[in-house]
N, C-alpha and C. Protein backbone atom coordinates (compact mmCIF):
# COMPACT_ATOMS: atom_id res chain seq x y z
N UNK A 1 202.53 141.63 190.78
CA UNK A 1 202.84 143.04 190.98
C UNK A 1 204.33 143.25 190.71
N UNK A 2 204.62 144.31 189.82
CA UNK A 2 206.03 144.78 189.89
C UNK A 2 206.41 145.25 191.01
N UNK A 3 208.24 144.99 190.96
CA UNK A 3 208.78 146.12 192.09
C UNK A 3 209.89 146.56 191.34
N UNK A 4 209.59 147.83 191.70
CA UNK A 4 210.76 148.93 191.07
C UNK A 4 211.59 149.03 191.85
N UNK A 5 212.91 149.76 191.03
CA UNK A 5 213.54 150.14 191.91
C UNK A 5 214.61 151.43 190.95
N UNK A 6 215.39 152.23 192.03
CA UNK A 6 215.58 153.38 191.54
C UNK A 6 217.04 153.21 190.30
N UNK A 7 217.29 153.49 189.15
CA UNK A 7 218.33 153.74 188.36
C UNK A 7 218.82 155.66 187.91
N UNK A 8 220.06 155.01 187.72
CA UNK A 8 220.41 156.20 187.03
C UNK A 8 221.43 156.40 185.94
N UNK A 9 221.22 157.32 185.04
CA UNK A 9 222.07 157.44 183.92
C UNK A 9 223.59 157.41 184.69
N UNK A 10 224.68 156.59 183.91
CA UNK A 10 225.91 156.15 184.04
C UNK A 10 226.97 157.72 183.24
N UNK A 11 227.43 158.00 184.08
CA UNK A 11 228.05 159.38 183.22
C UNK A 11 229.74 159.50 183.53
N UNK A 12 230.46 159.85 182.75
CA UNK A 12 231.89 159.76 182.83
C UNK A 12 232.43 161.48 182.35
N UNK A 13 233.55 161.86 182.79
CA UNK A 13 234.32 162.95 182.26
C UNK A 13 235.17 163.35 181.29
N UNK A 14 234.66 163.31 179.76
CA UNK A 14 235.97 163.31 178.68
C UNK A 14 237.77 164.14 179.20
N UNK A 15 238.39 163.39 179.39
CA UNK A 15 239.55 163.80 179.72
C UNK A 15 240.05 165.58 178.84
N UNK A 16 239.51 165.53 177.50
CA UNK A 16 240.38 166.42 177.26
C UNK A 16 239.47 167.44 177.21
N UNK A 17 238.54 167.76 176.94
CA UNK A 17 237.05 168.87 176.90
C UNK A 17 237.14 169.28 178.39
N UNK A 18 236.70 168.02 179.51
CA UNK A 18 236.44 168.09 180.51
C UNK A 18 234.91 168.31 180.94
N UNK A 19 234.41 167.99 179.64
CA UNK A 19 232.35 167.90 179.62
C UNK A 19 232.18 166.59 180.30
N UNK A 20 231.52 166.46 181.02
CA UNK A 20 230.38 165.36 181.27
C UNK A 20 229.07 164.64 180.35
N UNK A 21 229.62 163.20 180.39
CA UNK A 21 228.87 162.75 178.66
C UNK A 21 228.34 161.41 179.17
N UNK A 22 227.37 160.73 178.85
CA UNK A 22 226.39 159.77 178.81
C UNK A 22 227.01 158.72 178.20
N UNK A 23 227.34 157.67 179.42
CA UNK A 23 228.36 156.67 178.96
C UNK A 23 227.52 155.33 177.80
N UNK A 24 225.96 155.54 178.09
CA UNK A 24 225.25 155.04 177.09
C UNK A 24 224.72 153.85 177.87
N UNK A 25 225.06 153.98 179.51
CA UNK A 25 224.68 153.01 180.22
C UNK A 25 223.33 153.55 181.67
N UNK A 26 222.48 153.20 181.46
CA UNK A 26 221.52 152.96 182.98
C UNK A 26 221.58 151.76 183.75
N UNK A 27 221.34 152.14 185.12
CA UNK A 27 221.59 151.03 186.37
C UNK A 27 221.50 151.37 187.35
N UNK A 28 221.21 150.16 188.01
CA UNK A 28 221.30 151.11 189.88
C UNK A 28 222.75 151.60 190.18
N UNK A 29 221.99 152.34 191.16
CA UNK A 29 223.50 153.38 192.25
C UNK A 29 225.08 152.24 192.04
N UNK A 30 224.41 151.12 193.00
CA UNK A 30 225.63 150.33 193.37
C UNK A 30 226.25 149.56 192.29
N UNK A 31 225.26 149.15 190.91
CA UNK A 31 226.48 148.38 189.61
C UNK A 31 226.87 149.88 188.86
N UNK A 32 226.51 150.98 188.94
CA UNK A 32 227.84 152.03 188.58
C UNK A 32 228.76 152.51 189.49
N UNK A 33 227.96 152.46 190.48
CA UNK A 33 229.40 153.02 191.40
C UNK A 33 230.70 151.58 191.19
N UNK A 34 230.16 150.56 190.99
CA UNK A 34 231.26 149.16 191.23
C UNK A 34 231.82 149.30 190.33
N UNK A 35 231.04 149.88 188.95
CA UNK A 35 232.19 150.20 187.65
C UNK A 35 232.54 151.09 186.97
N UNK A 36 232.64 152.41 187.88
CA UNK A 36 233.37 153.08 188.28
C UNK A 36 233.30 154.51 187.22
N UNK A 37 231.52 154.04 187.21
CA UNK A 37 230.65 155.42 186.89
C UNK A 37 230.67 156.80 187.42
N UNK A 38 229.90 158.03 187.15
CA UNK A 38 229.40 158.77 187.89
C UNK A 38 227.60 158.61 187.72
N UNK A 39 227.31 159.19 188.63
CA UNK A 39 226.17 158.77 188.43
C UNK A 39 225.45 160.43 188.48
N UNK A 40 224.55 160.31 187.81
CA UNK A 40 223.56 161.86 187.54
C UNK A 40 222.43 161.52 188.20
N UNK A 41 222.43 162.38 188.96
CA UNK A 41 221.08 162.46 189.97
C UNK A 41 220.09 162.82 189.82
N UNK A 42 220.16 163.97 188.36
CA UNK A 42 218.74 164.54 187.66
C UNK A 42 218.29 163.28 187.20
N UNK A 43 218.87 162.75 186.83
CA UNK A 43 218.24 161.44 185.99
C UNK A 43 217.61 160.39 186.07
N UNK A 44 217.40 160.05 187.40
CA UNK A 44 217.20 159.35 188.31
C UNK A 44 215.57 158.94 188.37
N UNK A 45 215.52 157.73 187.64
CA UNK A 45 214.09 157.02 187.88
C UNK A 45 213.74 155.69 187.85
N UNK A 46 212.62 155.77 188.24
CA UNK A 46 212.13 153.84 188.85
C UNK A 46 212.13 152.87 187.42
N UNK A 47 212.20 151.78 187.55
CA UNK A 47 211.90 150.87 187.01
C UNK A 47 212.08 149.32 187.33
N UNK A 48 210.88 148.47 186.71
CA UNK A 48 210.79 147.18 186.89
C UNK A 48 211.93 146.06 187.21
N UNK A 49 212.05 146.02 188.32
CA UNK A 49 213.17 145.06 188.80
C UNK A 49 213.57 143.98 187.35
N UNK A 50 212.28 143.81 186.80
CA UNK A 50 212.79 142.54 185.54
C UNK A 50 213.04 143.03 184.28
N UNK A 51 213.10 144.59 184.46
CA UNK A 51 214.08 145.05 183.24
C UNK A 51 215.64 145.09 183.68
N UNK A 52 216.36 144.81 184.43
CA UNK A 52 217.42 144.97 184.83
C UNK A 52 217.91 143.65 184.60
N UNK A 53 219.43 143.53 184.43
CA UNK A 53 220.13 142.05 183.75
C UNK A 53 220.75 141.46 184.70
N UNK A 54 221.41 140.88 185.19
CA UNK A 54 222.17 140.52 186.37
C UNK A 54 223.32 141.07 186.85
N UNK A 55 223.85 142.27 186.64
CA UNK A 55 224.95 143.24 186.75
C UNK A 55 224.31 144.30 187.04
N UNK A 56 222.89 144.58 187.21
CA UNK A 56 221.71 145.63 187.79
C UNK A 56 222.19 147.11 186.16
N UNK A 57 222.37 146.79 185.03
CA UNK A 57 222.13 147.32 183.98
C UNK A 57 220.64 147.49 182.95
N UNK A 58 220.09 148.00 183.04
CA UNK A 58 218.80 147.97 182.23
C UNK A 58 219.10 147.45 181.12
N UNK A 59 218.22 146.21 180.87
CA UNK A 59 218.18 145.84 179.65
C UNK A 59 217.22 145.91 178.92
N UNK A 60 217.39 147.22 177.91
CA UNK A 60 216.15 147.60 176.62
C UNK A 60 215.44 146.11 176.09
N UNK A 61 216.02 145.16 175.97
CA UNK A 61 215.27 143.66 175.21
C UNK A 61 214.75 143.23 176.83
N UNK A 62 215.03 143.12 177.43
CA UNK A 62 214.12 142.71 178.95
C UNK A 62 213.15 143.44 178.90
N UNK A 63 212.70 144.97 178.39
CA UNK A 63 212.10 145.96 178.81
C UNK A 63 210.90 145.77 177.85
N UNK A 64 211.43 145.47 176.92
CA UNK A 64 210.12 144.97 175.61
C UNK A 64 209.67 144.02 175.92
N UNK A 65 209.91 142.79 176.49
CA UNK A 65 209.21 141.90 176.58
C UNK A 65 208.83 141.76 177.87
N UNK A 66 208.61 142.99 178.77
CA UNK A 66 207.85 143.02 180.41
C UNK A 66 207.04 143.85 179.85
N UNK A 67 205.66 143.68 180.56
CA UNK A 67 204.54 144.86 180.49
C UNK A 67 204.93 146.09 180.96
N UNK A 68 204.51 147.21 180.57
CA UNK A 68 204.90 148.43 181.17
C UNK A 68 204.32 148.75 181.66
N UNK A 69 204.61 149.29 182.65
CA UNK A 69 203.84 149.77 184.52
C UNK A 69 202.64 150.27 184.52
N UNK A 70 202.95 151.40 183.37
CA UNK A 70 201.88 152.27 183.76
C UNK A 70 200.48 151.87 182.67
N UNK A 71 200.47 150.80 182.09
CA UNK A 71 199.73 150.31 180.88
C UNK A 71 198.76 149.26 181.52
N UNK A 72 198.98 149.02 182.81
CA UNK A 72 198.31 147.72 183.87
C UNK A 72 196.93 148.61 184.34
């Protein structure tokens, strides 16, 4: 059985615009808050503990080669 757990899109503030932009990173709460993300809360969804890398970053090549959840 999988266990999920919750991620969220990694988001930062362009200094000179002052837009909010998609740092191109997903992960749990606590490895963006440690590196010194914002984190978007709309964005916010589960996934397979064994798609995540050891820095709690989703890793797309982990993600291909785990079954997907909802396909079981």
């Amino acid at each position: 059985m999988l266990n999920f757990i919750e991620v969220f899109d990694g988001m930062e503030v362009d200094p000179t615009s002052g837009e909010v932009a998609w740092t191109g990173v997903t992960g749990t709460r606590i490895a963006l808050q440690r590196d010194g993300h914002m984190i978007n809360p709309t964005a916010a969804a589960y996934c397979p503990t064994e798609w995540l890398d050891e820095r709690g970053y989703l890793d797309a090549e982990r993600a291909r080669h785990h079954p997907c959840p909802w396909s079981i």
